[in-house]
C-alpha atoms as a PDB file:
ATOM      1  CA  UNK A   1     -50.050   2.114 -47.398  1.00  0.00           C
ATOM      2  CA  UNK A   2     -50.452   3.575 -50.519  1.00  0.00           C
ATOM      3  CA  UNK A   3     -53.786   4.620 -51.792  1.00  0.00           C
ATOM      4  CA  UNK A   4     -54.963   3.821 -55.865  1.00  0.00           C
ATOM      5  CA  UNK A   5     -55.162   6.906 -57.782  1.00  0.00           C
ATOM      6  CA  UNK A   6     -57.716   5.443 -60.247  1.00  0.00           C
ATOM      7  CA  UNK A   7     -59.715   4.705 -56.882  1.00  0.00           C
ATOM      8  CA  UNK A   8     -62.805   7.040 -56.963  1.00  0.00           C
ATOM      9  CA  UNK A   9     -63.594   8.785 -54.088  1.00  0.00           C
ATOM     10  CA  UNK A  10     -66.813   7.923 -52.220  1.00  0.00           C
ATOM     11  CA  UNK A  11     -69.887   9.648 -52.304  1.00  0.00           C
ATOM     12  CA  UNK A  12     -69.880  11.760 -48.989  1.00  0.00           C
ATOM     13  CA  UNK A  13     -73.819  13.370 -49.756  1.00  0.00           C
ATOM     14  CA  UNK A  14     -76.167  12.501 -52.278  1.00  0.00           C
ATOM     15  CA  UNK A  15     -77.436  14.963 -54.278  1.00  0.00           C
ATOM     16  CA  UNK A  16     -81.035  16.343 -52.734  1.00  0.00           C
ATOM     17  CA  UNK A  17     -83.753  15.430 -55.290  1.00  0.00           C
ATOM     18  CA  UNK A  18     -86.482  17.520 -56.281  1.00  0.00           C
ATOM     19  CA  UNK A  19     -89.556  16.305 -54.214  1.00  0.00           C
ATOM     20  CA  UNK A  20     -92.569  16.521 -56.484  1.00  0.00           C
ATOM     21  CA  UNK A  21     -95.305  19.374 -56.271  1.00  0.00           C
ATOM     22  CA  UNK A  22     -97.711  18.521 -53.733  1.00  0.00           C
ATOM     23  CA  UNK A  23    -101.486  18.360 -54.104  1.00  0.00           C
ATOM     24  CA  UNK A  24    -102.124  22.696 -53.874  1.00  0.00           C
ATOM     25  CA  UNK A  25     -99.343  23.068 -56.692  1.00  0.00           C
ATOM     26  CA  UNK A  26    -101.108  20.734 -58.697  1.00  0.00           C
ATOM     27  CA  UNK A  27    -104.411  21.883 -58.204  1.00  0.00           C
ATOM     28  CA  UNK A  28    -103.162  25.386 -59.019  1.00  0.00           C
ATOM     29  CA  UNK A  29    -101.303  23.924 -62.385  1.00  0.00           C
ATOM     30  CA  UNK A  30    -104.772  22.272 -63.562  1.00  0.00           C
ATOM     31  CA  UNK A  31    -107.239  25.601 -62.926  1.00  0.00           C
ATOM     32  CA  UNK A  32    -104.713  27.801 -64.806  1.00  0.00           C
ATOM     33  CA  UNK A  33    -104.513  25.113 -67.873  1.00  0.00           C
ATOM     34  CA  UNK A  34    -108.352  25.351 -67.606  1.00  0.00           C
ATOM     35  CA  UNK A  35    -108.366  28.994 -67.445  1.00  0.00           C
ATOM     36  CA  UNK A  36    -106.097  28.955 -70.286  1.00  0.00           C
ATOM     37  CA  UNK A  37    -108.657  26.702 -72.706  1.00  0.00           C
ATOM     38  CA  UNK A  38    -111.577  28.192 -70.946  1.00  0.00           C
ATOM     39  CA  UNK A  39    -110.990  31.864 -70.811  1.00  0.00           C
ATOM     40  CA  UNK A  40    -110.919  32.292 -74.999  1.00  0.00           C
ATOM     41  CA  UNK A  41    -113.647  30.236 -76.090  1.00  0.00           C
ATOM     42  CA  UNK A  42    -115.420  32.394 -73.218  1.00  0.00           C
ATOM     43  CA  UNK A  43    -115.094  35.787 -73.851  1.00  0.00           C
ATOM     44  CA  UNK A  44    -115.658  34.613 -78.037  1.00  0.00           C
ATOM     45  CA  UNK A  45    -118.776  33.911 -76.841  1.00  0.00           C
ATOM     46  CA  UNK A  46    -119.787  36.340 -74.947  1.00  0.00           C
ATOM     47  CA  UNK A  47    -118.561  38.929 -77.605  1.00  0.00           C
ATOM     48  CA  UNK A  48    -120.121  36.923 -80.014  1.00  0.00           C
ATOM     49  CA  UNK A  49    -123.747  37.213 -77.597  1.00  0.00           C
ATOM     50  CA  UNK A  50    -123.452  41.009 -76.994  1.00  0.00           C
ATOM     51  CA  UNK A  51    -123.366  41.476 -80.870  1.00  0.00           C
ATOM     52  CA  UNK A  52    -125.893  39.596 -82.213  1.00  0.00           C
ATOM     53  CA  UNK A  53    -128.402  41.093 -78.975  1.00  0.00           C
ATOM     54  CA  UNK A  54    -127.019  44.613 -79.655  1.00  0.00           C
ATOM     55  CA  UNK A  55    -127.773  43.930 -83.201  1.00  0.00           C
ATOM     56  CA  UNK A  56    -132.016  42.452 -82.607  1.00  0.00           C
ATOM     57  CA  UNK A  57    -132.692  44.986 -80.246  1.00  0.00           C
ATOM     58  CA  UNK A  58    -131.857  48.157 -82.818  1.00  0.00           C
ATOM     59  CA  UNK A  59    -133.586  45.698 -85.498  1.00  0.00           C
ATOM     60  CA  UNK A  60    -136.425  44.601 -83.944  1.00  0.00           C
ATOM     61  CA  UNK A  61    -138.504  48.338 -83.627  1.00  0.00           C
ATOM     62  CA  UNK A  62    -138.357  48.340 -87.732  1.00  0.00           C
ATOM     63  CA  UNK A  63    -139.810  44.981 -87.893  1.00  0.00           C
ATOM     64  CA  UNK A  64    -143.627  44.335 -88.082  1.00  0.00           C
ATOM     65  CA  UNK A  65    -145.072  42.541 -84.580  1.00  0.00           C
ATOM     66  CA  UNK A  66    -147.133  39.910 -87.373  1.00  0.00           C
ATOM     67  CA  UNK A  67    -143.025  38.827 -88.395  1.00  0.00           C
ATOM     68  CA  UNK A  68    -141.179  38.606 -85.122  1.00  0.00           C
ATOM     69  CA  UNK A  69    -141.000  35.111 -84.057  1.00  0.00           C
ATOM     70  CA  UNK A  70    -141.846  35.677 -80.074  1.00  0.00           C
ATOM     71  CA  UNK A  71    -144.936  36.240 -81.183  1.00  0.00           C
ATOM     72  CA  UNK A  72    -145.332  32.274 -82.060  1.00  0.00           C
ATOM     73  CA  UNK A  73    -143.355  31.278 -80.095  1.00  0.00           C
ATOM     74  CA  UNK A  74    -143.552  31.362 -76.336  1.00  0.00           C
ATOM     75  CA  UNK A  75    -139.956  32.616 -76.549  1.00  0.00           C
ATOM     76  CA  UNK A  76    -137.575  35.069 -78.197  1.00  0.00           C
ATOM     77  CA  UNK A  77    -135.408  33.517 -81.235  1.00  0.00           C
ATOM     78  CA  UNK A  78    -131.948  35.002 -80.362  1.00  0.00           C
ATOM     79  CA  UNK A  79    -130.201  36.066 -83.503  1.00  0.00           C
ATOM     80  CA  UNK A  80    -133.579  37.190 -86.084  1.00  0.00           C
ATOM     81  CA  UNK A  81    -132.169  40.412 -85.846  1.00  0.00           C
ATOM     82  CA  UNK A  82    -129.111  39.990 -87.459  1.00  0.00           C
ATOM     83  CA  UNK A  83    -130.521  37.735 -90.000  1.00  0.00           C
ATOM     84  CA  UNK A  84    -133.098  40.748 -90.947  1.00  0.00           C
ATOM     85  CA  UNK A  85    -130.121  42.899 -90.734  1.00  0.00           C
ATOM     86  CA  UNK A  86    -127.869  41.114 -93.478  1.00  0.00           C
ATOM     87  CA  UNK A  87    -130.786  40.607 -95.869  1.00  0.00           C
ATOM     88  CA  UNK A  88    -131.601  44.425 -95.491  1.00  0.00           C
ATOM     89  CA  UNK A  89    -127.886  45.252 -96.054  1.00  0.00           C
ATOM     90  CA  UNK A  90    -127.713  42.746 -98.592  1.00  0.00           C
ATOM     91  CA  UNK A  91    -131.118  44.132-100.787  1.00  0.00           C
ATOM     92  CA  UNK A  92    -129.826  47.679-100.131  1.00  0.00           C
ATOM     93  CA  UNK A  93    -126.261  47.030-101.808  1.00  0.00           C
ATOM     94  CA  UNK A  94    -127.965  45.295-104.981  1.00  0.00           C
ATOM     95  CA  UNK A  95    -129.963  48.260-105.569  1.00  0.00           C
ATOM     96  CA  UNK A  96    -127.196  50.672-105.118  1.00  0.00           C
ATOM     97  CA  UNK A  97    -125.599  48.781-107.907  1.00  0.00           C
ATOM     98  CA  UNK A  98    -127.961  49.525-110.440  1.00  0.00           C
ATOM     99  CA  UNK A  99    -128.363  52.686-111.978  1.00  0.00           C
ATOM    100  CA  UNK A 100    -131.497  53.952-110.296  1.00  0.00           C
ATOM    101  CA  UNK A 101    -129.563  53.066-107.205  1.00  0.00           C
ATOM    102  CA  UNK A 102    -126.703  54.947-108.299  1.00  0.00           C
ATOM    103  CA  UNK A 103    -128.759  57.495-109.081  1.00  0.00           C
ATOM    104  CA  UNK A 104    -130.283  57.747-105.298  1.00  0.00           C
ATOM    105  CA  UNK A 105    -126.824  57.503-103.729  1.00  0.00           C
ATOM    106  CA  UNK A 106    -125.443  60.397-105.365  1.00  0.00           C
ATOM    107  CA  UNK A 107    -128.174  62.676-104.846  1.00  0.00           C
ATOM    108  CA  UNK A 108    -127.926  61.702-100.906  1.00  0.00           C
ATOM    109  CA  UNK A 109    -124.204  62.727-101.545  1.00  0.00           C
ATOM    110  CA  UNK A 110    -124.422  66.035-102.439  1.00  0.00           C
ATOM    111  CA  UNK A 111    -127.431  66.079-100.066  1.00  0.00           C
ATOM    112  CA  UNK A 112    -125.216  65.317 -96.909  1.00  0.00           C
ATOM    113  CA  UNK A 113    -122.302  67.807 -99.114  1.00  0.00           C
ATOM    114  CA  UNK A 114    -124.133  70.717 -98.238  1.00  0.00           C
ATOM    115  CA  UNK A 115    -124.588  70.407 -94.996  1.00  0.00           C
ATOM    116  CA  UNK A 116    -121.910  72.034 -92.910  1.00  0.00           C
ATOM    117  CA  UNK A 117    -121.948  70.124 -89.999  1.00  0.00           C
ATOM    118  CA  UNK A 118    -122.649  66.291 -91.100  1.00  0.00           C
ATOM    119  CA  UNK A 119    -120.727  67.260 -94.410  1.00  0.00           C
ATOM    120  CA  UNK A 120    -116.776  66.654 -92.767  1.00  0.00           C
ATOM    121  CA  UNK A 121    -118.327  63.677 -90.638  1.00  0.00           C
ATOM    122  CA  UNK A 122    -120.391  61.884 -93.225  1.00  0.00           C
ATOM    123  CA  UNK A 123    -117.176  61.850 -95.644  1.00  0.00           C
ATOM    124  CA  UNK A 124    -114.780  60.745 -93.150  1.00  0.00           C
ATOM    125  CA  UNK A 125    -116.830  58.357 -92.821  1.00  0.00           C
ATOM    126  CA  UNK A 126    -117.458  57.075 -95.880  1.00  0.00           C
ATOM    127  CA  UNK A 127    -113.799  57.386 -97.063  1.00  0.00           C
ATOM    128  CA  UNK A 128    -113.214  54.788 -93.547  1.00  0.00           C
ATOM    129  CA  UNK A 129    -115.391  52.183 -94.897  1.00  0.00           C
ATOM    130  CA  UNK A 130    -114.603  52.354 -98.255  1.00  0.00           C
ATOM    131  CA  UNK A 131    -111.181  52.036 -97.228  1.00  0.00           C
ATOM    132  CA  UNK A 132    -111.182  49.244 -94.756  1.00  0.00           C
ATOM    133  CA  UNK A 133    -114.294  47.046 -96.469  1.00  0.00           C
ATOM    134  CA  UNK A 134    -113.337  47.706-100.565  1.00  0.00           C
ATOM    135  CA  UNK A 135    -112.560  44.168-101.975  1.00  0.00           C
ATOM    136  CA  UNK A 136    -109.913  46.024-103.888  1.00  0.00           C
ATOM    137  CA  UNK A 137    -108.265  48.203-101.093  1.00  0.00           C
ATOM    138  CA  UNK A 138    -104.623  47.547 -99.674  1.00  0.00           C
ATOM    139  CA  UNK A 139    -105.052  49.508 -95.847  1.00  0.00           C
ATOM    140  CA  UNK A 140    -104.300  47.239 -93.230  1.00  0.00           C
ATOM    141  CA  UNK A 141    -103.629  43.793 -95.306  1.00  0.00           C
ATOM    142  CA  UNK A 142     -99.828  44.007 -95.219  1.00  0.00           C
ATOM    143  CA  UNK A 143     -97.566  43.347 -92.222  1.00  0.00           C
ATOM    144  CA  UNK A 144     -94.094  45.171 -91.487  1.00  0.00           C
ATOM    145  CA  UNK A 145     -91.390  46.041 -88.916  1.00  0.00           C
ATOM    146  CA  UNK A 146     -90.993  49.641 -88.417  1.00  0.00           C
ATOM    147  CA  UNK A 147     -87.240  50.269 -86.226  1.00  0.00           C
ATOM    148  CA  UNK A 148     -88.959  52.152 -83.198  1.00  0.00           C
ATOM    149  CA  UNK A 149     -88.912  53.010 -80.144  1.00  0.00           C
ATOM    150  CA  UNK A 150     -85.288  53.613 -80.516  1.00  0.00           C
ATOM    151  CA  UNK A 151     -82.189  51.903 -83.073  1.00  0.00           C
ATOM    152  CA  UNK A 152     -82.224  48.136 -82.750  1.00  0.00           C
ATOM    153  CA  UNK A 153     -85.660  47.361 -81.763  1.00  0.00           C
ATOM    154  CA  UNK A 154     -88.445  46.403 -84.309  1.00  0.00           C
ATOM    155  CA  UNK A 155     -91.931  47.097 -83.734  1.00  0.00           C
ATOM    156  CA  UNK A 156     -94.732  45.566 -86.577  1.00  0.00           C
ATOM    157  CA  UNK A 157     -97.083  47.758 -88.246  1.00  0.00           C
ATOM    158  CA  UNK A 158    -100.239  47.563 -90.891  1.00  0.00           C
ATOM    159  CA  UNK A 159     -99.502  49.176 -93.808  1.00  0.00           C
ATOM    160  CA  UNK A 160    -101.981  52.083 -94.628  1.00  0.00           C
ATOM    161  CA  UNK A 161    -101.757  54.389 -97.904  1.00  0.00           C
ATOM    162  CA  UNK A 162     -99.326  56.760 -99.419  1.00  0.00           C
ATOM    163  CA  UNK A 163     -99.534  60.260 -97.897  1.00  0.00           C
ATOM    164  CA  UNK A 164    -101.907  63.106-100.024  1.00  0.00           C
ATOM    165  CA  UNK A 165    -100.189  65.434-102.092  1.00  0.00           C
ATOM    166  CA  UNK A 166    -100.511  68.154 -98.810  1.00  0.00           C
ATOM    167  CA  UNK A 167     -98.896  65.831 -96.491  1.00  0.00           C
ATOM    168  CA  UNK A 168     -96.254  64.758 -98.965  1.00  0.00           C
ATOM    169  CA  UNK A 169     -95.251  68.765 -99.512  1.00  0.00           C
ATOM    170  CA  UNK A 170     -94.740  69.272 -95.890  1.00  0.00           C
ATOM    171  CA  UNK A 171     -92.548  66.019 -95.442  1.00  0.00           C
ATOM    172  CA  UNK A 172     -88.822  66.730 -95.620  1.00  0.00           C
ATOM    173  CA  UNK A 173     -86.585  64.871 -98.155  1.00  0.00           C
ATOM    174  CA  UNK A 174     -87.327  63.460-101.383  1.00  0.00           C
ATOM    175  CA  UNK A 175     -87.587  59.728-100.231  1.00  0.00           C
ATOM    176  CA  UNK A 176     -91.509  58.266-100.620  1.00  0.00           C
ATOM    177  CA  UNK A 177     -93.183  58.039 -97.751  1.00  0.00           C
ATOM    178  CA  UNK A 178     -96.163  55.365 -96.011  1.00  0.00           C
ATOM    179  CA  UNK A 179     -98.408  55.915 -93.901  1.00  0.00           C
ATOM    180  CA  UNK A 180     -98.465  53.317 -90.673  1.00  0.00           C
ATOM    181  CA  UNK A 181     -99.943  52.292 -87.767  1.00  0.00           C
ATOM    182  CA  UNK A 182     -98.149  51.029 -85.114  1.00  0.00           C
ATOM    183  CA  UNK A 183    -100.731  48.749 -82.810  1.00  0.00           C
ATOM    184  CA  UNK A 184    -100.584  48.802 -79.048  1.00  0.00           C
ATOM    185  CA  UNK A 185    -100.248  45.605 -76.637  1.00  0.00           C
ATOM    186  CA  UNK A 186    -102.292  43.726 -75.415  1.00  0.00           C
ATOM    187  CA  UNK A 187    -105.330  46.063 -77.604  1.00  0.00           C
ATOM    188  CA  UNK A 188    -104.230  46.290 -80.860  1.00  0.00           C
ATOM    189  CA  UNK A 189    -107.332  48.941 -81.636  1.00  0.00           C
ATOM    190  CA  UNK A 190    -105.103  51.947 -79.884  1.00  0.00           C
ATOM    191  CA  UNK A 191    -101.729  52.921 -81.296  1.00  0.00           C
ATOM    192  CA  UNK A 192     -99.610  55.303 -83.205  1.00  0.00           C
ATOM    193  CA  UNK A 193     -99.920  56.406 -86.663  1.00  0.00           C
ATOM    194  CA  UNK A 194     -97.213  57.846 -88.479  1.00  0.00           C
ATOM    195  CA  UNK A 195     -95.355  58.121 -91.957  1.00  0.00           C
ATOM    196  CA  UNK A 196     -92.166  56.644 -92.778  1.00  0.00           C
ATOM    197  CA  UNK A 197     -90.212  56.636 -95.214  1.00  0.00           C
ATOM    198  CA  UNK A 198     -90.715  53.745 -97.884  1.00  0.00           C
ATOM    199  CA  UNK A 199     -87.064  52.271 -97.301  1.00  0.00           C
ATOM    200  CA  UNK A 200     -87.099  52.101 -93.648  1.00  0.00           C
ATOM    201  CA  UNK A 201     -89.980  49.554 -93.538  1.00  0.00           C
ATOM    202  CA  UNK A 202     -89.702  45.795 -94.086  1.00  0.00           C
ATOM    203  CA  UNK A 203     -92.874  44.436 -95.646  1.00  0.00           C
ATOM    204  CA  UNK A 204     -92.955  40.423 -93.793  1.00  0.00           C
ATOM    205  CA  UNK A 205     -95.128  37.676 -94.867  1.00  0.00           C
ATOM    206  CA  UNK A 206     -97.842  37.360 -92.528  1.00  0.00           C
ATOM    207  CA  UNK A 207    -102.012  38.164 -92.348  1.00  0.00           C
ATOM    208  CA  UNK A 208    -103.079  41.427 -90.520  1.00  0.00           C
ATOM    209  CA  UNK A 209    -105.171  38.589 -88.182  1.00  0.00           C
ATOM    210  CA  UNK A 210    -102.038  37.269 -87.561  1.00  0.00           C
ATOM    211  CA  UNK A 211     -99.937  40.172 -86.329  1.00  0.00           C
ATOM    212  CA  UNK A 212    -102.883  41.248 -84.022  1.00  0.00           C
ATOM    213  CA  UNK A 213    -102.876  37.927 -82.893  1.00  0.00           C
ATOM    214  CA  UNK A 214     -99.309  38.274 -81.756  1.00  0.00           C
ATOM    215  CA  UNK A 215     -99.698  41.692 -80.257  1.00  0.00           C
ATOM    216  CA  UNK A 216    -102.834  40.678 -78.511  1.00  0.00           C
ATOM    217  CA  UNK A 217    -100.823  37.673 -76.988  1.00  0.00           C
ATOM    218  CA  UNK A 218     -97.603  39.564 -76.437  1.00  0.00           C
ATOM    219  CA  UNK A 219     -96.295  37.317 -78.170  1.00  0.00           C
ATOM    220  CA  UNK A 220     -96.617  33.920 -76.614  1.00  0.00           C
ATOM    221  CA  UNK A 221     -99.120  32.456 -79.821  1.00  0.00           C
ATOM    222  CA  UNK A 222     -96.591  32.521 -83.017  1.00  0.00           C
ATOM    223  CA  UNK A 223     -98.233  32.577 -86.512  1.00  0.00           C
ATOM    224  CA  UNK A 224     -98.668  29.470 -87.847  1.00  0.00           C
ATOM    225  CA  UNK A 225     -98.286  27.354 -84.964  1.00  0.00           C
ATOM    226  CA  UNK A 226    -100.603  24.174 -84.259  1.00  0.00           C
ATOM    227  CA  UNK A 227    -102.925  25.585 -81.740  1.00  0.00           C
ATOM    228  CA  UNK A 228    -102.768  21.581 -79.654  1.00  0.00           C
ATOM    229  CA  UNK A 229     -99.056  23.506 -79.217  1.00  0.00           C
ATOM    230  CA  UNK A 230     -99.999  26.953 -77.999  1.00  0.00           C
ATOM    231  CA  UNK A 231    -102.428  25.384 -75.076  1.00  0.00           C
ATOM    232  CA  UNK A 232     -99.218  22.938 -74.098  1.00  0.00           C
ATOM    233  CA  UNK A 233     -96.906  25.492 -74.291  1.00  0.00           C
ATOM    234  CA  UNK A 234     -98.952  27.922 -71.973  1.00  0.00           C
ATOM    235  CA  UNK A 235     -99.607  25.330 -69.655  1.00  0.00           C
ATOM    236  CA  UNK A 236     -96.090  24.705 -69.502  1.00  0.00           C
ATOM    237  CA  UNK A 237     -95.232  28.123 -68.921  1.00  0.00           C
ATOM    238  CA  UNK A 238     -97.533  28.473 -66.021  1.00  0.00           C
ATOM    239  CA  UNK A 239     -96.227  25.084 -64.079  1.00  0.00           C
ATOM    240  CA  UNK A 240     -92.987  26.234 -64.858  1.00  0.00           C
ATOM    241  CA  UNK A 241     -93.355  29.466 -63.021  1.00  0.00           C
ATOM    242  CA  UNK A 242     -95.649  27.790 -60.566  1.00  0.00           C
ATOM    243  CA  UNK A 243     -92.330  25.291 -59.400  1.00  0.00           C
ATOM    244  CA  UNK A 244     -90.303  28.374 -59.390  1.00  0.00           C
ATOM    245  CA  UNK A 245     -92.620  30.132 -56.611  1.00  0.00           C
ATOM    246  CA  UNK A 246     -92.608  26.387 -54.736  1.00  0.00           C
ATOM    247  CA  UNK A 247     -89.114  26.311 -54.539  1.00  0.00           C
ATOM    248  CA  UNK A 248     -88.926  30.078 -53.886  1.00  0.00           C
ATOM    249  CA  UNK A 249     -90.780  29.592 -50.542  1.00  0.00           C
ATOM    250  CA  UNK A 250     -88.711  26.368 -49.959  1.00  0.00           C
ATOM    251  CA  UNK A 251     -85.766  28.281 -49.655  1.00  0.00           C
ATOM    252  CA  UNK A 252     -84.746  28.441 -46.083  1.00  0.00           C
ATOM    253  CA  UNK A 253     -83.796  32.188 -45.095  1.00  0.00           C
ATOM    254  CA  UNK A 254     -80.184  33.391 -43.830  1.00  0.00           C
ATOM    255  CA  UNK A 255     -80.228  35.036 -40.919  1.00  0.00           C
ATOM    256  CA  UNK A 256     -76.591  36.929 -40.154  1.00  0.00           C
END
């Protein structure tokens, strides 16, 4: 008896399906989703809290008992500190503008000059803020990759300034240098600052906010993507890895 050779050959064992998660995975997959949505809005806020109370409590001494609002009210008014703050700050810039202002601001300049001590820190100072919170300055608003650690991989940096004119006579070569820095993950507030030389950096299209976005996140939230997407696809990566520890443990071990 001869057999048919377009005759397909029975199914000796069907393939084992995947049993779905039980009640524990699923549990777990819905608190980390949670944490996930939970755990930014949260420590926003709290930031957000320790601010504005840091902020009333060094307000509130300069501010006359007749104009603080517990004093109407049978409670504090979280917040009136800051509010006093930004109107002082605000009043104070409008009269350095004008020329009496002027005026007052340089003689508290070379005040603070001649005074050895608070001289260097009072002008590092100044040159910091003048530098990061100028409406005209360029530190830190431009975004590029910097080859480093080693040939192949691509770190992003901010973009400071050009070196001084000391710097640049102690830098070998004739190529322009810029001065970078080089954030850390997952806080993008430590780093390394170097200079490099002008063609070795690659200026990208993307916000300072952005790239310490992407640091902070090590890279799991892309610029520009819908945040609806960023929850899913975190959520996704932690069920993923949660049904690779299931079926880890599922695994029956080989004893020789």
């Amino acid at each position: 008896m001869t057999e048919d050779p377009n005759k397909v050959p029975p199914i000796l064992s069907a393939a084992p399906q995947e049993s779905p998660p039980g009640m524990m995975a699923r549990l777990r997959n819905y608190f980390l989703t949670g944490l996930i949505v939970a755990g930014p809005i949260a420590i926003t806020f709290y930031l957000t809290w320790s601010f504005v109370t840091w902020v009333d409590a060094l307000v509130q001494p300069f501010v006359p008992v007749a104009y603080r609002p517990e004093t109407y009210l049978p409670f504090g008014l979280p917040g009136s500190g800051l509010i006093v703050a930004v109107f002082a700050l605000t009043f104070l810039g409008f009269l350095a503008a004008n020329l009496i202002g002027r005026k007052l601001v340089e003689f508290g300049d070379t005040l603070l000059g001649h005074m050895p001590v608070v001289r260097a820190i009072y002008r590092g100072l100044k040159q910091v803020f003048e530098t990061l919170f100028s409406s005209n300055g360029s530190s830190f608003r431009k975004v590029g990759l910097v080859e480093f650690p080693s040939p192949g991989m691509w770190s992003i940096v901010l973009i400071s300034q050009p070196p001084s004119s000391e710097i640049i006579a102690g830098l070998p070569g004739e190529e322009e240098h810029i001065s970078v820095f080089l954030p850390c993950s997952p806080n993008p507030t430590t780093g390394f600052f170097f200079y490099v030389p002008k063609s070795k950096i690659i200026e990208i299209d993307m916000k300072a906010e952005d790239a310490a976005t992407l640091i902070m996140s090590a890279g799991v939230v892309q610029p520009g993507s819908d945040p609806q997407k960023k929850v899913a696809a975190l959520a996704a990566m932690a069920q993923a890895a949660n049904q690779a520890n299931g079926e880890a443990e599922r695994q029956p071990v080989k004893v020789d």
